[in-house]
N, C-alpha and C. Protein backbone atom coordinates (compact mmCIF):
# COMPACT_ATOMS: atom_id res chain seq x y z
N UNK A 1 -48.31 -11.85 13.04
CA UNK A 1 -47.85 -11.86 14.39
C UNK A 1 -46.54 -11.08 14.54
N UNK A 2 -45.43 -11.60 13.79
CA UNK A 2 -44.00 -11.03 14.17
C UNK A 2 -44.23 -10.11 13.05
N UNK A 3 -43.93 -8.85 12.40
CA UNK A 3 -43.80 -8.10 12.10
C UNK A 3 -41.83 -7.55 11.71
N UNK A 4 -41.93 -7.70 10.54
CA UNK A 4 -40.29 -7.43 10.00
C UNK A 4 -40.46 -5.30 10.54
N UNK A 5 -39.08 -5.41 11.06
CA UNK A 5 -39.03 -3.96 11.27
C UNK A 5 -38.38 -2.90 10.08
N UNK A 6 -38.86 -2.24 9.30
CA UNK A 6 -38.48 -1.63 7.95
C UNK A 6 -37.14 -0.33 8.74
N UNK A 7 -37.03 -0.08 7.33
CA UNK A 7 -35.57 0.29 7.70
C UNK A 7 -36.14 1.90 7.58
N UNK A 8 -37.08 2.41 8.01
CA UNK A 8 -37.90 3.51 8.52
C UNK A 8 -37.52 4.00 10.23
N UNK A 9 -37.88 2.76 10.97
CA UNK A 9 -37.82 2.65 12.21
C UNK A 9 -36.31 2.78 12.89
N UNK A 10 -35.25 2.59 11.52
CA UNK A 10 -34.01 2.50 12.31
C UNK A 10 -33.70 3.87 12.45
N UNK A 11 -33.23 3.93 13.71
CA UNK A 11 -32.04 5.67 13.41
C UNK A 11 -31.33 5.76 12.31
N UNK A 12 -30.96 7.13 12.80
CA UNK A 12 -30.15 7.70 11.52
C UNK A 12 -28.70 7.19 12.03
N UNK A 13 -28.38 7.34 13.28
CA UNK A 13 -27.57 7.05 13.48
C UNK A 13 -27.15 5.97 13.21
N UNK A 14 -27.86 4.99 13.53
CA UNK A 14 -27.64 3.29 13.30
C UNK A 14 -27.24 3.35 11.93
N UNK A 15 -27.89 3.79 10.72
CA UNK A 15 -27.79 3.84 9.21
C UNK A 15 -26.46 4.55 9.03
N UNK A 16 -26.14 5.19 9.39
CA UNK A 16 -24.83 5.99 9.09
C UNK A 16 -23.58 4.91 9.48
N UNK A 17 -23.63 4.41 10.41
CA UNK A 17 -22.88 3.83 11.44
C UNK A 17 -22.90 2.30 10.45
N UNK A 18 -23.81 1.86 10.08
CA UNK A 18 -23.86 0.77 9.02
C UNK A 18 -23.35 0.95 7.63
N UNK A 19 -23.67 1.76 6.89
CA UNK A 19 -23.16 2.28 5.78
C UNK A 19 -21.25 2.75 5.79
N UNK A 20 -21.09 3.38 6.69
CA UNK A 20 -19.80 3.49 6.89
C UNK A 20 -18.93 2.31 7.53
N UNK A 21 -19.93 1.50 8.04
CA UNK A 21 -18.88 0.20 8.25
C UNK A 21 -18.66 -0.83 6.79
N UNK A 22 -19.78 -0.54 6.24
CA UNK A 22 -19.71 -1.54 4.73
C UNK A 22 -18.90 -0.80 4.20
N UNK A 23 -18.33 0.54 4.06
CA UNK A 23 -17.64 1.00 2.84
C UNK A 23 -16.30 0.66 3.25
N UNK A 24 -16.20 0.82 4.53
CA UNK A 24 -14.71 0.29 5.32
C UNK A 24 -14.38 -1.18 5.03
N UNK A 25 -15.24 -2.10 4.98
CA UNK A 25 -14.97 -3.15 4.40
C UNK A 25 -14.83 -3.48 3.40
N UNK A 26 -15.55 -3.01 2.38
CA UNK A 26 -15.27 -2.53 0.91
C UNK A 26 -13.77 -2.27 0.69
N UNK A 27 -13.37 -1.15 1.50
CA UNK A 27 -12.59 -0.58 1.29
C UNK A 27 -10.57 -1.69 1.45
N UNK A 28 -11.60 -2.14 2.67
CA UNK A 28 -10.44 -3.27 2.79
C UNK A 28 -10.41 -4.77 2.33
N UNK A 29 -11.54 -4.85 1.74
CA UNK A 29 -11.46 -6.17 0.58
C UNK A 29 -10.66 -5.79 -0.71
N UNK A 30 -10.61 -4.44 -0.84
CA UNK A 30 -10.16 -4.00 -2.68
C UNK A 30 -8.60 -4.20 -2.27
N UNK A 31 -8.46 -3.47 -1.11
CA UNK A 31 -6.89 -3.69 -0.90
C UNK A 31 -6.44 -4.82 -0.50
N UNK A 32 -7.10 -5.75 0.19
CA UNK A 32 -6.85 -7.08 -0.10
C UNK A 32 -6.09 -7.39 -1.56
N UNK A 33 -7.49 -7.55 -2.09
CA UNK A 33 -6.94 -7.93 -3.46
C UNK A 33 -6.31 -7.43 -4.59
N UNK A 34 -5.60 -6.03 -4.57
CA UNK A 34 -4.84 -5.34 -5.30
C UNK A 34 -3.65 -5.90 -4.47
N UNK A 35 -3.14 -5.90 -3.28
CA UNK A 35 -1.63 -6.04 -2.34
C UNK A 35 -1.46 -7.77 -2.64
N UNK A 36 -2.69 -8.31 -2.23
CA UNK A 36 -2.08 -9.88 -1.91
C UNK A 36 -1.65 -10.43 -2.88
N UNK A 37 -1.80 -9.85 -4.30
CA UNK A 37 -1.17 -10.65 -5.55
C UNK A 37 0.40 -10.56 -5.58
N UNK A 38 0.82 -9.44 -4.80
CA UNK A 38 2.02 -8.86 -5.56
C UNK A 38 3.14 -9.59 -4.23
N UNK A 39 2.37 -10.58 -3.60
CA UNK A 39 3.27 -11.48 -2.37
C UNK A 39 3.72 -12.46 -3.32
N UNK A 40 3.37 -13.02 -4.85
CA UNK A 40 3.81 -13.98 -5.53
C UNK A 40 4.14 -13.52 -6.79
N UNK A 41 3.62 -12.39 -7.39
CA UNK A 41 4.06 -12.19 -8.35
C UNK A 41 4.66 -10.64 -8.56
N UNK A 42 5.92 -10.56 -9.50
CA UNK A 42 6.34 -9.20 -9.13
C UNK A 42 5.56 -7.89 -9.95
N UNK A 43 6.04 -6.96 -9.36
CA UNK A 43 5.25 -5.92 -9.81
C UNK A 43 5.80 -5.27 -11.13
N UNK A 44 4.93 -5.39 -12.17
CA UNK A 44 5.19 -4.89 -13.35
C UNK A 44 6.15 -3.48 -13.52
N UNK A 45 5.89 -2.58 -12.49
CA UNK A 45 6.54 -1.32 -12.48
C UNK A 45 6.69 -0.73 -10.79
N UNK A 46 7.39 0.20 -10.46
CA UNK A 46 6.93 0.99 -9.45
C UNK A 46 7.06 2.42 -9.34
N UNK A 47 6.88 3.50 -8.61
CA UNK A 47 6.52 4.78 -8.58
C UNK A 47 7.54 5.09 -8.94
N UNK A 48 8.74 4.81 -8.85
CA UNK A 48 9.96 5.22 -9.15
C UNK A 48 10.42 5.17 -10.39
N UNK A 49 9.72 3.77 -10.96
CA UNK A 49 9.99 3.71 -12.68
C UNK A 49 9.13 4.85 -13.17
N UNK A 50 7.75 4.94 -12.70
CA UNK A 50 6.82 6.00 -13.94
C UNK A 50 7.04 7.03 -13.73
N UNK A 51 7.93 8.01 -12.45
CA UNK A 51 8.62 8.92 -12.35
C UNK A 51 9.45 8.93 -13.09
N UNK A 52 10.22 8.07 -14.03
CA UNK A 52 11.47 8.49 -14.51
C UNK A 52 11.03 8.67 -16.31
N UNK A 53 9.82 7.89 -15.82
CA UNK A 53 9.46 7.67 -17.86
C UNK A 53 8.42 8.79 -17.96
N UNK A 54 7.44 9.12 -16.88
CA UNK A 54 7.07 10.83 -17.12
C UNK A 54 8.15 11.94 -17.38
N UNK A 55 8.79 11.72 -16.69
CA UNK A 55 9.87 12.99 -16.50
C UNK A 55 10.72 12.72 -17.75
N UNK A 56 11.14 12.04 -18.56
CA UNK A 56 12.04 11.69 -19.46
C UNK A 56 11.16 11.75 -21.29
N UNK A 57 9.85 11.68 -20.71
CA UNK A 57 8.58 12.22 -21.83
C UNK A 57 8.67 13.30 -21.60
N UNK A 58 8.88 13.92 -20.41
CA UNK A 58 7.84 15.29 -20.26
C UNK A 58 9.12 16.39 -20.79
N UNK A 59 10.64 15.52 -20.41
CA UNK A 59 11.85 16.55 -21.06
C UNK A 59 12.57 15.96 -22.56
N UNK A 60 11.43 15.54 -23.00
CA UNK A 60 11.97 14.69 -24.24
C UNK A 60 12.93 14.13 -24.08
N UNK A 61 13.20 13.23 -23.70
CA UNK A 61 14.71 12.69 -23.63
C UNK A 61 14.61 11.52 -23.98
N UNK A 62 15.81 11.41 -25.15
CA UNK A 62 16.11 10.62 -26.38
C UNK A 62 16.75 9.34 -25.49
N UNK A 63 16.28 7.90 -25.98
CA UNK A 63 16.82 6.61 -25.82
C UNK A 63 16.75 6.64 -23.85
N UNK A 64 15.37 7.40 -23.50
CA UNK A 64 15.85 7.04 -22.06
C UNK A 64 15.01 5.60 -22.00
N UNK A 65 15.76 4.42 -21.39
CA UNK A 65 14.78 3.25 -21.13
C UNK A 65 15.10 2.84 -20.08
N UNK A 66 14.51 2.28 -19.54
CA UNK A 66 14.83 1.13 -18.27
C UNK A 66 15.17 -0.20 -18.23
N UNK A 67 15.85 -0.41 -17.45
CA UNK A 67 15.78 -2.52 -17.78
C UNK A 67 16.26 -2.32 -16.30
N UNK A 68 15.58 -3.49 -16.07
CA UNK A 68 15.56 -4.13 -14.01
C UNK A 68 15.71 -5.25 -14.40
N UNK A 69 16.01 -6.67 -13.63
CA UNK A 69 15.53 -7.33 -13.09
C UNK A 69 15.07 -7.78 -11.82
N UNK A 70 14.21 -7.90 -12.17
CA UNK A 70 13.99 -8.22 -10.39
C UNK A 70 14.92 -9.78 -9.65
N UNK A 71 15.25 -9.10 -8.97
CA UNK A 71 16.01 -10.51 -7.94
C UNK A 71 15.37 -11.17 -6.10
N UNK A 72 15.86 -12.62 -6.09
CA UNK A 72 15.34 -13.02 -4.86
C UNK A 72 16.15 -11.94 -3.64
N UNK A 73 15.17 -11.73 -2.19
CA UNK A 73 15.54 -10.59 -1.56
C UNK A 73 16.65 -11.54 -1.12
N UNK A 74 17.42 -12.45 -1.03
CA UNK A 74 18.66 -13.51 -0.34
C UNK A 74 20.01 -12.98 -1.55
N UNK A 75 19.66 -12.48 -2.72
CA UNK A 75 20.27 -12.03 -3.57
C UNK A 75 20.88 -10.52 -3.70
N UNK A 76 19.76 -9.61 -2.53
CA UNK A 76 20.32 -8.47 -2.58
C UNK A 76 21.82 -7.90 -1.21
N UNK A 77 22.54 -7.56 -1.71
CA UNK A 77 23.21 -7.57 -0.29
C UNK A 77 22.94 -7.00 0.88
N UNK A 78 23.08 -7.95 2.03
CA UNK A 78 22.55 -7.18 3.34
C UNK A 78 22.68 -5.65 3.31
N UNK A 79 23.63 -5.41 2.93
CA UNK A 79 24.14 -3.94 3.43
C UNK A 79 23.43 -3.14 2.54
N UNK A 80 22.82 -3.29 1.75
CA UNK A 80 21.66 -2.52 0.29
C UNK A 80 20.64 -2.53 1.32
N UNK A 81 20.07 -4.22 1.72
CA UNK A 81 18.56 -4.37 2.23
C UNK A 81 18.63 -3.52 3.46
N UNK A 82 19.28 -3.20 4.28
CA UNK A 82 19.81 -2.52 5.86
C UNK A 82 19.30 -1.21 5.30
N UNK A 83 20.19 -0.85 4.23
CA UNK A 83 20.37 0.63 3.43
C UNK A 83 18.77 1.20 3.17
N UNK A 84 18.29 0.44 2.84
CA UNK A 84 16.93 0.37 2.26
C UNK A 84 15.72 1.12 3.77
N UNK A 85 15.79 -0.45 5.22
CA UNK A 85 15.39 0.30 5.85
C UNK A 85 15.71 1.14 6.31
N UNK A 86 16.94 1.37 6.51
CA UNK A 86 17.49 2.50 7.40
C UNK A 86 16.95 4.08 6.73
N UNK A 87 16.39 3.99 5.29
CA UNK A 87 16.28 5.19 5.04
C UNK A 87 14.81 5.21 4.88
N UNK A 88 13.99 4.47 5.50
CA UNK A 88 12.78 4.49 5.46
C UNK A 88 12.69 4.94 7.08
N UNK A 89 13.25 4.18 8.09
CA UNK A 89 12.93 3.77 9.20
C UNK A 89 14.56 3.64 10.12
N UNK A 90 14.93 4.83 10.61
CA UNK A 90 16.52 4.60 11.02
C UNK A 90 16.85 4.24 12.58
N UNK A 91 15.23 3.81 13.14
CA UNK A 91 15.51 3.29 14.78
C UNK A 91 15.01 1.49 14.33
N UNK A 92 14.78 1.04 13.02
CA UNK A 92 13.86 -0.11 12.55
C UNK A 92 14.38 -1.30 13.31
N UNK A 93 15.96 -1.51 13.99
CA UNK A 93 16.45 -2.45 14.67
C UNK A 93 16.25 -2.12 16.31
N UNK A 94 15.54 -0.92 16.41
CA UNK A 94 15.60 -1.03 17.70
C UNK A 94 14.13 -0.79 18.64
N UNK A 95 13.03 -0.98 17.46
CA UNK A 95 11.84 -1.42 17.79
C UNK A 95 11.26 -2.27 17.36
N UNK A 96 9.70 -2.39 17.64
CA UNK A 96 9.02 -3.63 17.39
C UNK A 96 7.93 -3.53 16.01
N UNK A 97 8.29 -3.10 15.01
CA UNK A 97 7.63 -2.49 14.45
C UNK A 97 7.31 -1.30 14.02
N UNK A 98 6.79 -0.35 15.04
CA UNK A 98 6.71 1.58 15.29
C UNK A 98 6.92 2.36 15.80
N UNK A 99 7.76 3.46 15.34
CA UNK A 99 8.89 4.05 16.16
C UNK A 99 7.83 5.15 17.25
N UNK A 100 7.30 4.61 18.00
CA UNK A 100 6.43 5.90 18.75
C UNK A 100 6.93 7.34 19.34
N UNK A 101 8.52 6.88 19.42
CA UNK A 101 9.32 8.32 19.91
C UNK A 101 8.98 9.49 18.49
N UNK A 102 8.95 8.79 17.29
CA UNK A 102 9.15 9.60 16.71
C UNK A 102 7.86 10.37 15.97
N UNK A 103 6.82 9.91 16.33
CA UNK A 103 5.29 10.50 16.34
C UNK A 103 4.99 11.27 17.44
N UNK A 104 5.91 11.55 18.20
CA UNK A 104 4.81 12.47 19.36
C UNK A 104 4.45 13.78 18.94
């Protein structure tokens, strides 16, 4: 009587339009779970450290090492954390989030 409709009958369009919505979700489950760990635990390294230990391999350079600790952000001084956005983002106190003046 009811008849299943095979995936013959669908457009192409529909199939494209499906396939690219699963990879988008895909895409945002992985980053889910690569970002949401690093809200509790700190990050082993960052771009800035393996920049310095490529570059310090790549010019041989003798006894270069690193040592950090990481500290609570109540620990860093305002005027560092300010410092920080201001050079990411230098209108960051005077929007809501995204500076749209500065994308046009």
């Amino acid at each position: 009587m009811f008849r299943k409709k095979s995936n013959k009958n669908r457009p192409l369009l529909k199939k494209i339009t499906f396939r690219l919505l699963k990879y988008v979700a895909v895409f945002f489950i992985l980053s889910l779970l690569l970002v949401l760990p690093l809200r509790w635990i700190n990050p082993p390294t960052s771009a800035f450290m393996i920049r310095y230990r490529v570059s310090a391999w790549y010019h041989e350079v003798k006894g270069a090492a690193l040592h950090f600790d990481w500290v609570k952000w109540e620990q860093i001084s305002p005027n560092a954390s300010l410092a920080v956005l201001a050079s990411e983002d230098q209108k960051f106190l005077d929007h809501n989030g995204f500076d749209y003046e500065s994308h046009q």
